[in-house]
Protein backbone atom coordinates (compact mmCIF):
# COMPACT_ATOMS: atom_id res chain seq x y z
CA UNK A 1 23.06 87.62 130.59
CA UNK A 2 22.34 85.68 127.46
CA UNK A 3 25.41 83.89 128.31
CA UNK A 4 23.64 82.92 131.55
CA UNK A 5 20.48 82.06 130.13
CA UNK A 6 22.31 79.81 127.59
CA UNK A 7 23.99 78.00 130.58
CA UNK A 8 20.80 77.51 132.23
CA UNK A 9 18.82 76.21 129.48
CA UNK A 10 21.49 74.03 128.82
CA UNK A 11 21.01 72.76 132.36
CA UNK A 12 17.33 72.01 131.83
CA UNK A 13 17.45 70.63 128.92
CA UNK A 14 20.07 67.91 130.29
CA UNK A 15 17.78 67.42 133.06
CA UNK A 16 14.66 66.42 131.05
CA UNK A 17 16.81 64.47 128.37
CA UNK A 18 18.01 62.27 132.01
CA UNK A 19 14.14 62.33 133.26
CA UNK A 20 13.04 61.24 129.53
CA UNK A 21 15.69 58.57 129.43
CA UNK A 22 14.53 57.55 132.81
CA UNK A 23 11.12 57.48 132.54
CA UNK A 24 10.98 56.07 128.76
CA UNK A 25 12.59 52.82 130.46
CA UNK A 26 10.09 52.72 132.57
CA UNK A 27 7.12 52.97 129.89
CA UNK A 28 8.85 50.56 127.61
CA UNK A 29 9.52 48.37 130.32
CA UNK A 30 7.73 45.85 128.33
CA UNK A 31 6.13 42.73 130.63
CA UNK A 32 6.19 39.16 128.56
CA UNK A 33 3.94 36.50 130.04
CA UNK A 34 4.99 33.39 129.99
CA UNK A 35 3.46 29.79 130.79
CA UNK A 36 4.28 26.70 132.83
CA UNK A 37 2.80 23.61 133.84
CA UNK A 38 2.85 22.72 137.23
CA UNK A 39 5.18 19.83 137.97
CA UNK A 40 7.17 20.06 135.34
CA UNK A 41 10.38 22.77 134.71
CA UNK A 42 10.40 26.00 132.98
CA UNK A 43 13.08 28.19 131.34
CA UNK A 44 12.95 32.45 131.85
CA UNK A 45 15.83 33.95 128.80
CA UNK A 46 16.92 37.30 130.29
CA UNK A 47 17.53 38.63 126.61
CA UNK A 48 19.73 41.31 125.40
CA UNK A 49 22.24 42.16 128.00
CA UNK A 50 25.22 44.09 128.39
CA UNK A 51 28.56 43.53 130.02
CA UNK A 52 28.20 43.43 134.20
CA UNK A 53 26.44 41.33 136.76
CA UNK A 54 23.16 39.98 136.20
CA UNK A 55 20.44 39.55 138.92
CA UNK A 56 17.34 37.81 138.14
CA UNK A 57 14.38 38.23 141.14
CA UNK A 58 11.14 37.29 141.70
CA UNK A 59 8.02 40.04 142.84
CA UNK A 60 11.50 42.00 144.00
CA UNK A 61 13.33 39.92 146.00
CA UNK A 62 16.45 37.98 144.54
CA UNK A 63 16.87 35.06 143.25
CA UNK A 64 19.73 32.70 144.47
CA UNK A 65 20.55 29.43 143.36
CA UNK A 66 19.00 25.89 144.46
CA UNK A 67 18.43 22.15 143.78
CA UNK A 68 15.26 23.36 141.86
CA UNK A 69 16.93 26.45 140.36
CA UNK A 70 19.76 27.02 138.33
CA UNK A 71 21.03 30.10 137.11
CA UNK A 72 23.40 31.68 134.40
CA UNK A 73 23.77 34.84 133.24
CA UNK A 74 21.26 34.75 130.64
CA UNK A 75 18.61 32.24 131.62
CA UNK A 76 16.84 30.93 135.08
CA UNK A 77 15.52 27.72 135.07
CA UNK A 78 13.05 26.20 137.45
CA UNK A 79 12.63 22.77 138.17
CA UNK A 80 9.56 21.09 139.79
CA UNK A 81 7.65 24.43 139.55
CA UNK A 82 4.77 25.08 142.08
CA UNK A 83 1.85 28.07 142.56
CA UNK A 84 4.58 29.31 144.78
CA UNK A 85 7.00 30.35 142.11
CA UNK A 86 4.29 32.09 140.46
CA UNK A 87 4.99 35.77 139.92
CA UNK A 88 7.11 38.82 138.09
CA UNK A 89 10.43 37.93 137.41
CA UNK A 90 12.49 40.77 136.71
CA UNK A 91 16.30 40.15 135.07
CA UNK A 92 18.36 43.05 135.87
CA UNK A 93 21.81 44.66 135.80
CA UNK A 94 23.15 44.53 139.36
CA UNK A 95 25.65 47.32 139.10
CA UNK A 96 23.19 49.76 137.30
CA UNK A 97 20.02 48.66 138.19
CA UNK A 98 18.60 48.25 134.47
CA UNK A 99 15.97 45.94 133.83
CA UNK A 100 16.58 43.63 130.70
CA UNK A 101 13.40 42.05 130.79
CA UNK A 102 10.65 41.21 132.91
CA UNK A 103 8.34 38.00 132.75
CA UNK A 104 5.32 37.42 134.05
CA UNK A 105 4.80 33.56 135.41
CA UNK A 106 1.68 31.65 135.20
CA UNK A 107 1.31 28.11 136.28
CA UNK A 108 -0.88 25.71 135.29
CA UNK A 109 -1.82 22.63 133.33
CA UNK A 110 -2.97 21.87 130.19
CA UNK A 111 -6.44 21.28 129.28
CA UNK A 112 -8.09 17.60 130.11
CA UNK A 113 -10.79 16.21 127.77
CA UNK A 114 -14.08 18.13 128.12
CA UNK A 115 -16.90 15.77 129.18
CA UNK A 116 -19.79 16.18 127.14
CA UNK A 117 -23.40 15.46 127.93
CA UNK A 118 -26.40 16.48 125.45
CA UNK A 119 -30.01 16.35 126.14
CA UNK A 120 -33.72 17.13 124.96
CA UNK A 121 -35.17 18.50 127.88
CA UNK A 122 -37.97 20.64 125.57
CA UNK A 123 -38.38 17.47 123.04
CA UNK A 124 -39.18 18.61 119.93
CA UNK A 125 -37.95 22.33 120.17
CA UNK A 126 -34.03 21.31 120.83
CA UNK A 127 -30.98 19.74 122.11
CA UNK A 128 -28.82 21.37 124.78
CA UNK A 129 -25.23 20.06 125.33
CA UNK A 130 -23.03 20.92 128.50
CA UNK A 131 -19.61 19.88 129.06
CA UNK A 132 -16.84 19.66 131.90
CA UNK A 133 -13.27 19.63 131.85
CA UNK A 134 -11.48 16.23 133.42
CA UNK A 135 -9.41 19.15 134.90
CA UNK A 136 -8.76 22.64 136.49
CA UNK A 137 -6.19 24.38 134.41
CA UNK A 138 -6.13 27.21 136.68
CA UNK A 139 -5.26 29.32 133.11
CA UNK A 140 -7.43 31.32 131.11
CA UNK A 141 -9.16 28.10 128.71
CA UNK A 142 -11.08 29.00 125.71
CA UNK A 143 -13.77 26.56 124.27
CA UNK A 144 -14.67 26.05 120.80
CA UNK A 145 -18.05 24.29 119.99
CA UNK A 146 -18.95 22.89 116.81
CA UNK A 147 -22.27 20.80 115.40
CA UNK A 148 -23.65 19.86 112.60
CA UNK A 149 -26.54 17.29 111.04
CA UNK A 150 -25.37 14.72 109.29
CA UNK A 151 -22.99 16.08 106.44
CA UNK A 152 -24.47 19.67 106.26
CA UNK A 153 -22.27 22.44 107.27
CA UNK A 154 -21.13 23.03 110.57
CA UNK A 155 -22.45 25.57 112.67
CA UNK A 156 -20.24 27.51 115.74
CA UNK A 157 -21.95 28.27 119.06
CA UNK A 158 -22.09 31.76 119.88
CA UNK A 159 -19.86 33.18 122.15
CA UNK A 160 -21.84 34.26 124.91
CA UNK A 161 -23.59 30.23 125.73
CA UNK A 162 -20.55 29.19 125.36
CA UNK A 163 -19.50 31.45 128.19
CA UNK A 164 -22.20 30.12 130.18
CA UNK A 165 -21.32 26.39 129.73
CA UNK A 166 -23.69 25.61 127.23
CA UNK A 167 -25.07 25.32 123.58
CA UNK A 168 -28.85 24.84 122.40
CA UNK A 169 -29.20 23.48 119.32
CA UNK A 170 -32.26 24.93 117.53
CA UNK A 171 -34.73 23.40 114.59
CA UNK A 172 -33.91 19.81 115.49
CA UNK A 173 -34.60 17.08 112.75
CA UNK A 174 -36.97 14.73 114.62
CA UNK A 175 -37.32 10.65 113.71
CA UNK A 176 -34.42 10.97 111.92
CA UNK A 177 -31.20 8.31 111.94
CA UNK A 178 -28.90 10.30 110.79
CA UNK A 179 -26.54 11.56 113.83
CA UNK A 180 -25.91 15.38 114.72
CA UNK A 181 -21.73 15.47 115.61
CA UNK A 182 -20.87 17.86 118.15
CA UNK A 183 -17.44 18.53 119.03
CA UNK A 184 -15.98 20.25 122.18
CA UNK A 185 -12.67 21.93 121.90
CA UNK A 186 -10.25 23.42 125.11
CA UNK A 187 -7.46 25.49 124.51
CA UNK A 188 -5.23 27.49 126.85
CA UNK A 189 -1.50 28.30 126.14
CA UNK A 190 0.36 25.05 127.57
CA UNK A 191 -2.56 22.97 124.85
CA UNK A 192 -5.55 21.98 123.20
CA UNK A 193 -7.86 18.48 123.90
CA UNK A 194 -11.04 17.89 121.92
CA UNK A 195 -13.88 15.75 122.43
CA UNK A 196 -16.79 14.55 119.49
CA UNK A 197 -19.85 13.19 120.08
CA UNK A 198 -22.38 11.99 117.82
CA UNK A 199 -26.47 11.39 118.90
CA UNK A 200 -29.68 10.71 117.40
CA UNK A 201 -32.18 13.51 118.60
CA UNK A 202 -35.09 10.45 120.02
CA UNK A 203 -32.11 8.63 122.08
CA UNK A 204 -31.18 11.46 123.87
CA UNK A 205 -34.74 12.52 125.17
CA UNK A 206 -34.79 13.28 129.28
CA UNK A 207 -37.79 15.47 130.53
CA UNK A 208 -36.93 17.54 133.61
CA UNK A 209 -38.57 15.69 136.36
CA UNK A 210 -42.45 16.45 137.34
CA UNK A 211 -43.36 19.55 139.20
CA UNK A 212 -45.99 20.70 142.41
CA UNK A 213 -45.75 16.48 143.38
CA UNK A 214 -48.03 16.25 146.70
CA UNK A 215 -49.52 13.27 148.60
CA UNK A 216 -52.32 13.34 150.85
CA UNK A 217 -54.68 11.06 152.67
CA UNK A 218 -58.08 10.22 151.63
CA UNK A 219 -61.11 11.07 153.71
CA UNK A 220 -62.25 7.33 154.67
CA UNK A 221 -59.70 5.19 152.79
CA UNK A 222 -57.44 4.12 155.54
CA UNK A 223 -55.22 2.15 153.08
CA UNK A 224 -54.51 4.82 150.32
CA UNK A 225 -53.40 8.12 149.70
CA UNK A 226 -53.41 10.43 146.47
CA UNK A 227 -50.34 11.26 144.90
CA UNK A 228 -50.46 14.52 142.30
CA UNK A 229 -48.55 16.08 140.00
CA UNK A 230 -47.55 18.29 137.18
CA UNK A 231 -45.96 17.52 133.83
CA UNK A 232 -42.55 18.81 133.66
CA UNK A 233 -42.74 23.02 132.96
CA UNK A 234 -40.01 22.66 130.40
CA UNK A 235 -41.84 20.29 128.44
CA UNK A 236 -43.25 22.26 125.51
CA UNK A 237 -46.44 20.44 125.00
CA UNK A 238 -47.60 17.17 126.72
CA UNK A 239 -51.21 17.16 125.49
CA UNK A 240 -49.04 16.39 121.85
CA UNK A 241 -45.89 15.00 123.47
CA UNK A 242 -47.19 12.75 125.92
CA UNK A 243 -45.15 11.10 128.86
CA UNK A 244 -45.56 8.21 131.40
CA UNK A 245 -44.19 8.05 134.64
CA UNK A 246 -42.57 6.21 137.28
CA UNK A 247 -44.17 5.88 140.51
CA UNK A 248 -41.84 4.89 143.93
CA UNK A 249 -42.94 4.67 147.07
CA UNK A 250 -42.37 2.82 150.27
CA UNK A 251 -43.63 3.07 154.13
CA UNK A 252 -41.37 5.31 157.05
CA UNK A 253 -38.68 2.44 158.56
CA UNK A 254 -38.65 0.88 155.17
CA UNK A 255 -35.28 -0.31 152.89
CA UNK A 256 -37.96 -1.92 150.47
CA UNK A 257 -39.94 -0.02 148.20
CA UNK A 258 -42.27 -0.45 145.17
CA UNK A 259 -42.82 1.28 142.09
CA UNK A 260 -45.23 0.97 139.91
CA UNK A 261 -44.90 2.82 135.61
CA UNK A 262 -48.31 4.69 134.89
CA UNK A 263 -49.29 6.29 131.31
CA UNK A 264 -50.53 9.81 130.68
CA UNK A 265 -52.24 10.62 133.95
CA UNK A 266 -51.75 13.67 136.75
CA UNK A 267 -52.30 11.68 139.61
CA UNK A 268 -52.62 8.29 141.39
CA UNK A 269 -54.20 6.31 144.34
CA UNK A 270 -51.94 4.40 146.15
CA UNK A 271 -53.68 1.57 147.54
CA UNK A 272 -53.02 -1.77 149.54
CA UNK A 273 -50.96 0.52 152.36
CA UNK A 274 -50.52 0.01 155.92
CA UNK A 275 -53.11 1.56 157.65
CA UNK A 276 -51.75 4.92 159.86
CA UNK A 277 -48.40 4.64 158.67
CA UNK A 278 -46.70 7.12 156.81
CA UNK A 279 -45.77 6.86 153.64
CA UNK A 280 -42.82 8.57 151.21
CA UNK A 281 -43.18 8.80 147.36
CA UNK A 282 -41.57 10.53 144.14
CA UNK A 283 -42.17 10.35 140.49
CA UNK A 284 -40.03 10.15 137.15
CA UNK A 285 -41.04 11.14 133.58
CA UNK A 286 -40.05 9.32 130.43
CA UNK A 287 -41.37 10.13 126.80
CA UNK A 288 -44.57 8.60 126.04
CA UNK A 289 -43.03 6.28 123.47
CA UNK A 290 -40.19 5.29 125.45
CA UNK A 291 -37.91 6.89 123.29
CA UNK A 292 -34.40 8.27 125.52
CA UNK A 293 -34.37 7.86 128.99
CA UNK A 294 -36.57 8.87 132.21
CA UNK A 295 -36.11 11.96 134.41
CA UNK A 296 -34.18 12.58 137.57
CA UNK A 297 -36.62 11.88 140.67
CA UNK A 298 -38.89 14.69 141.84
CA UNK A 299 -38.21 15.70 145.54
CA UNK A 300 -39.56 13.32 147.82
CA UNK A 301 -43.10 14.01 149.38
CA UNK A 302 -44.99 12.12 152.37
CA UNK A 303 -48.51 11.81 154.10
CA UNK A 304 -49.57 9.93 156.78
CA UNK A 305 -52.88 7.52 155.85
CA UNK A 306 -56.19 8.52 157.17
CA UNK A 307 -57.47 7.81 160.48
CA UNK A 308 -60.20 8.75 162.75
């Protein structure tokens, strides 16, 4: 009996040494990624192997050899790689069915030089600056952004606006001519570009364009109409900050227009019109001073002139 019971513990213990084996392959079955650019050729190293056939497959299904892939028993290369070879490879004893290594492919390209754009929209409270890569990678692409006044320390943009695209750049030194340097830098595995840009805080001024714009006719003026408006609602104060404006307008039928630059005001008669015609408009801001540059256009508006 204890003879028996020796035998079949034996047994099980041989069984879940096999099932261990097994299933520690399985867990340690460690995936490496690895990166290529698109276009150009990339080499997969199978890694320790033992004697026997090697197969090498991609998301399971073999591998065989081609103008744009060459095999040996350690390494696959691929030549003129597209998305379509993007995948699991898998390098694997054919007799036994043991996995050497397996290597996760992702294609893409290198980062392009970020574009970068900065802007005072809420002149005198800060300076935003956005960028764009010349390129999709179509990797994961981490951005770095760095400023910093003149030759006082730098300062890193937080994490999460850079996320978003953007970084604000708080506490601004107005009126001053000594630059702020900001400097964009993309990074993904297959390489790094950087872009720097320097600006002076008044040079860079651009109000958002004006807001609630309207036109309508006046009772008994059959040549003008009022035109209204709203300072921008972004800009902080424009009873201190004042801004002029840009004025275009032009009849239905038209390819000629005329525009006319107005100070501080909220609204405007256009006059000299055609009588009964109708009429299109939209307005710019600009700082007061003239400093940076004007707004984009506010949507277009239109009124027809009075008549009895």
């Amino acid at each position: 009996m204890y003879l028996r019971l020796t035998v079949i513990l034996g047994a099980v213990m041989m069984l879940l040494h096999i099932i261990g084996i097994t299933v520690g392959q399985a867990i340690g079955d460690d995936i490496v990624t690895q990166y290529g650019q698109i276009g150009a050729s990339v080499t997969l190293t199978c890694g320790n192997i033992d004697n026997g056939a090697v197969e090498w497959q991609l998301n399971d299904s073999k591998i065989i050899q081609t103008s744009n892939v060459e095999l040996t028993r350690t390494k696959l290369t691929l030549f003129n790689i597209d998305v379509s070879q993007e995948g699991q490879y898998r390098c694997r004893n054919l007799e036994s069915g043991k996995t050497y290594r397996t290597i996760s492919l992702m294609l893409g390209y290198p980062p392009g030089k970020p574009r970068v754009t900065c802007r005072s929209v809420r002149y005198p409270l800060n300076v935003v600056c956005l960028w764009k890569l010349e390129n999709q990678t179509y990797l994961p692409t981490r951005l770095n952004v760095l400023y910093r006044y003149g030759a006082e320390d730098v300062n890193q943009c937080s994490a999460e606006e850079v996320l978003q695209g953007n970084c604000t750049i708080e506490g601004i030194k107005l009126f001053s001519k000594i630059p702020y340097t900001v400097k964009v830098t993309a990074t993904n595995p297959l390489g790094s570009r950087s872009t720097i840009t320097q600006f002076i805080v008044e040079k860079i001024i651009k109000p958002d364009p004006p807001t609630k714009v309207s036109v309508s006719p006046i009772p008994n003026q059959p040549k003008k109409l009022l035109l209204q408006w709203k300072p921008p609602a972004t800009w902080p104060d424009p009873s201190l900050f004042l801004l002029k404006y840009r004025i275009m307008y032009w009849p239905e039928g038209s390819t000629r227009y005329q525009m006319i630059e107005i100070n501080d005001q909220a609204s405007y008669i256009l006059s000299g019109l055609r009588s009964k015609a109708l009429y299109f408009a939209k307005i710019a801001a600009k700082d007061f001073v003239d400093n940076g540059m004007y707004s984009d256009w506010s949507p277009t508006v239109s009124a027809r002139l009075w008549s009895n």
